[in-house]
Protein backbone atom coordinates (compact mmCIF):
# COMPACT_ATOMS: atom_id res chain seq x y z
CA UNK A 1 -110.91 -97.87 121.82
CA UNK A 2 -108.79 -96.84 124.68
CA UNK A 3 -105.29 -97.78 125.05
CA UNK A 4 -105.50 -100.39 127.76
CA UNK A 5 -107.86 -101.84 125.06
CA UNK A 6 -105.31 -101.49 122.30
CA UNK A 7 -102.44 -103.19 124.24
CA UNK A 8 -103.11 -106.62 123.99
CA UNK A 9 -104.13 -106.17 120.14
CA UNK A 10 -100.30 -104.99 119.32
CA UNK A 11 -99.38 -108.36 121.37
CA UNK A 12 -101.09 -110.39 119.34
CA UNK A 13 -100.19 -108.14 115.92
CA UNK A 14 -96.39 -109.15 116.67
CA UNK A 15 -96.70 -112.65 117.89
CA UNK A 16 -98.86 -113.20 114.33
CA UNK A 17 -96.49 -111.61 112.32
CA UNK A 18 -93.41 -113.39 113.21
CA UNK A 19 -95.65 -116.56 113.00
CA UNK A 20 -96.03 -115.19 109.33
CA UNK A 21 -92.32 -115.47 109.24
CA UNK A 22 -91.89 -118.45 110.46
CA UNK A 23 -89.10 -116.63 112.84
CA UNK A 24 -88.38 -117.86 116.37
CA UNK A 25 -88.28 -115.28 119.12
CA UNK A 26 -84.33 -115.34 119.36
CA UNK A 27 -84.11 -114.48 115.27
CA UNK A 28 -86.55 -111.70 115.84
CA UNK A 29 -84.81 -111.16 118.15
CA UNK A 30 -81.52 -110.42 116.77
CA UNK A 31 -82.99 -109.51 113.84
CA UNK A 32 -83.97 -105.89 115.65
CA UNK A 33 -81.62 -106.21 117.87
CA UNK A 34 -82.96 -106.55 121.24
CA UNK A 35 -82.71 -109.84 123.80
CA UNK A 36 -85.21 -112.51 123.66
CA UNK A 37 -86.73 -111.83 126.92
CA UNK A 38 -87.65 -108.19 125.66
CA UNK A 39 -88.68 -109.96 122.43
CA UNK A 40 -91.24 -112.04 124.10
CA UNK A 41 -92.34 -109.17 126.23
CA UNK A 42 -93.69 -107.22 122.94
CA UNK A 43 -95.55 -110.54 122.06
CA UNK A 44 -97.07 -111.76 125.43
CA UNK A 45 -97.76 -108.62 127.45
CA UNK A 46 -100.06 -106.15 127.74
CA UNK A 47 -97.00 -103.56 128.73
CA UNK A 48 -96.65 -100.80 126.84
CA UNK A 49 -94.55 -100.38 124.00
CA UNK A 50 -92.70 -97.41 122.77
CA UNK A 51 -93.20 -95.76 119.57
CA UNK A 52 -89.68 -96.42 118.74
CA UNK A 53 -90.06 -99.58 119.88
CA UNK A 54 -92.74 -100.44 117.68
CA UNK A 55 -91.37 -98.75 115.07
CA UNK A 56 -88.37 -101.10 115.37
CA UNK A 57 -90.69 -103.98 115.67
CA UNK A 58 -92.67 -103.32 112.53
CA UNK A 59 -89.34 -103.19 110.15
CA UNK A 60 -88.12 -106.24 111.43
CA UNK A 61 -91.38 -107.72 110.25
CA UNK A 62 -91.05 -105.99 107.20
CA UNK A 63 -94.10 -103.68 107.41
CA UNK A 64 -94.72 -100.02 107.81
CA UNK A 65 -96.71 -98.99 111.05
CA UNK A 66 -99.30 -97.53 108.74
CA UNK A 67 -100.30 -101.51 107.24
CA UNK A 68 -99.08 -103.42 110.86
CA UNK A 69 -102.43 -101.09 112.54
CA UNK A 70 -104.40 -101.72 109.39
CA UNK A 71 -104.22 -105.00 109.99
CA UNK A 72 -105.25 -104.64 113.63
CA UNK A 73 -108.48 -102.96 113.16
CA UNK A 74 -109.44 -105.01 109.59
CA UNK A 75 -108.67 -101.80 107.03
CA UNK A 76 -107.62 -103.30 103.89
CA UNK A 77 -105.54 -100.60 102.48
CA UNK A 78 -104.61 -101.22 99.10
CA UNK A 79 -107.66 -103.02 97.43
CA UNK A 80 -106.68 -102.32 93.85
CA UNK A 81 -103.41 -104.18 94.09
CA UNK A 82 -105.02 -107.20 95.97
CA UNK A 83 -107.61 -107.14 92.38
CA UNK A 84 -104.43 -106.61 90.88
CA UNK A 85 -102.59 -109.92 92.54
CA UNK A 86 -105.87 -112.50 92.05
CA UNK A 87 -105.78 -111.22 88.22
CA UNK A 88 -102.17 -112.11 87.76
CA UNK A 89 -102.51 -115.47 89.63
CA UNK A 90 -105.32 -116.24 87.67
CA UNK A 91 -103.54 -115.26 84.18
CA UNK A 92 -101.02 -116.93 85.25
CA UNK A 93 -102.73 -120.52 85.80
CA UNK A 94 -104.45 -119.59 82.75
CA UNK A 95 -101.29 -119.67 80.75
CA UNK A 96 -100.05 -122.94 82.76
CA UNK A 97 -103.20 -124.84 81.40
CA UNK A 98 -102.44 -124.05 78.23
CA UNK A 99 -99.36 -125.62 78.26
CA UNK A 100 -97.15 -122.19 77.89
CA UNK A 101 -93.93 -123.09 79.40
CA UNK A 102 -92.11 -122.02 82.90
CA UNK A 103 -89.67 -119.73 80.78
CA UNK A 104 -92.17 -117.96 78.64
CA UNK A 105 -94.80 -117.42 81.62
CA UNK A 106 -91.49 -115.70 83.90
CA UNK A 107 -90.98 -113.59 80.87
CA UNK A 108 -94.20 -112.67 80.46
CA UNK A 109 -94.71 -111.83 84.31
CA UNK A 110 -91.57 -109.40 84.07
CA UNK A 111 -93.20 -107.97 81.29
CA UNK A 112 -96.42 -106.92 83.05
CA UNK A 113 -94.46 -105.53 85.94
């Protein structure tokens, strides 16, 4: 994949990030402290973006640059601790069908952690 190739994929990385967030391009915005028009640059152009930059970008969105181009090209990285978070969903509907109550199922979560 060449860069010019790569460009628009980081666009669309951002833009469905903050979406993720449910952030509007102003609070991203402040929130990494740039302006809004450079804000909606990262999102809708196929400029390029500085390492810093992105760098920036990524812990505003509260992800390391490692998992934000993981998530470009499809590379799940931690598979085990997906397993990890169906098995304690489904324990934990498990012990709301049998009636165990909010308080006892929070204390038993904080237990397994």
């Amino acid at each position: 994949m060449t860069l010019e190739e790569l460009k628009p994929l980081i666009s669309k990385e951002i833009r469905k990030r903050r979406l993720y967030f449910g952030l509007t391009h102003q609070a991203m915005a402040n929130k990494i402290g740039v302006t809004k028009p450079a804000w909606v640059q990262y999102e809708t152009t196929n400029a390029p973006i500085q390492l810093g930059t992105l760098l920036n970008v990524c812990r505003g969105l509260e992800c390391s640059l490692l998992d934000f181009f993981n998530s470009i090209f499809g590379i799940k990285k931690y598979p085990e601790e997906e397993l990890e978070n169906e098995i304690k969903e489904v324990v934990s509907s498990a012990l709301d069908k049998a009636g165990v109550s909010a308080e006892v199922n929070i204390i038993l979560r904080m237990v397994r952690q």
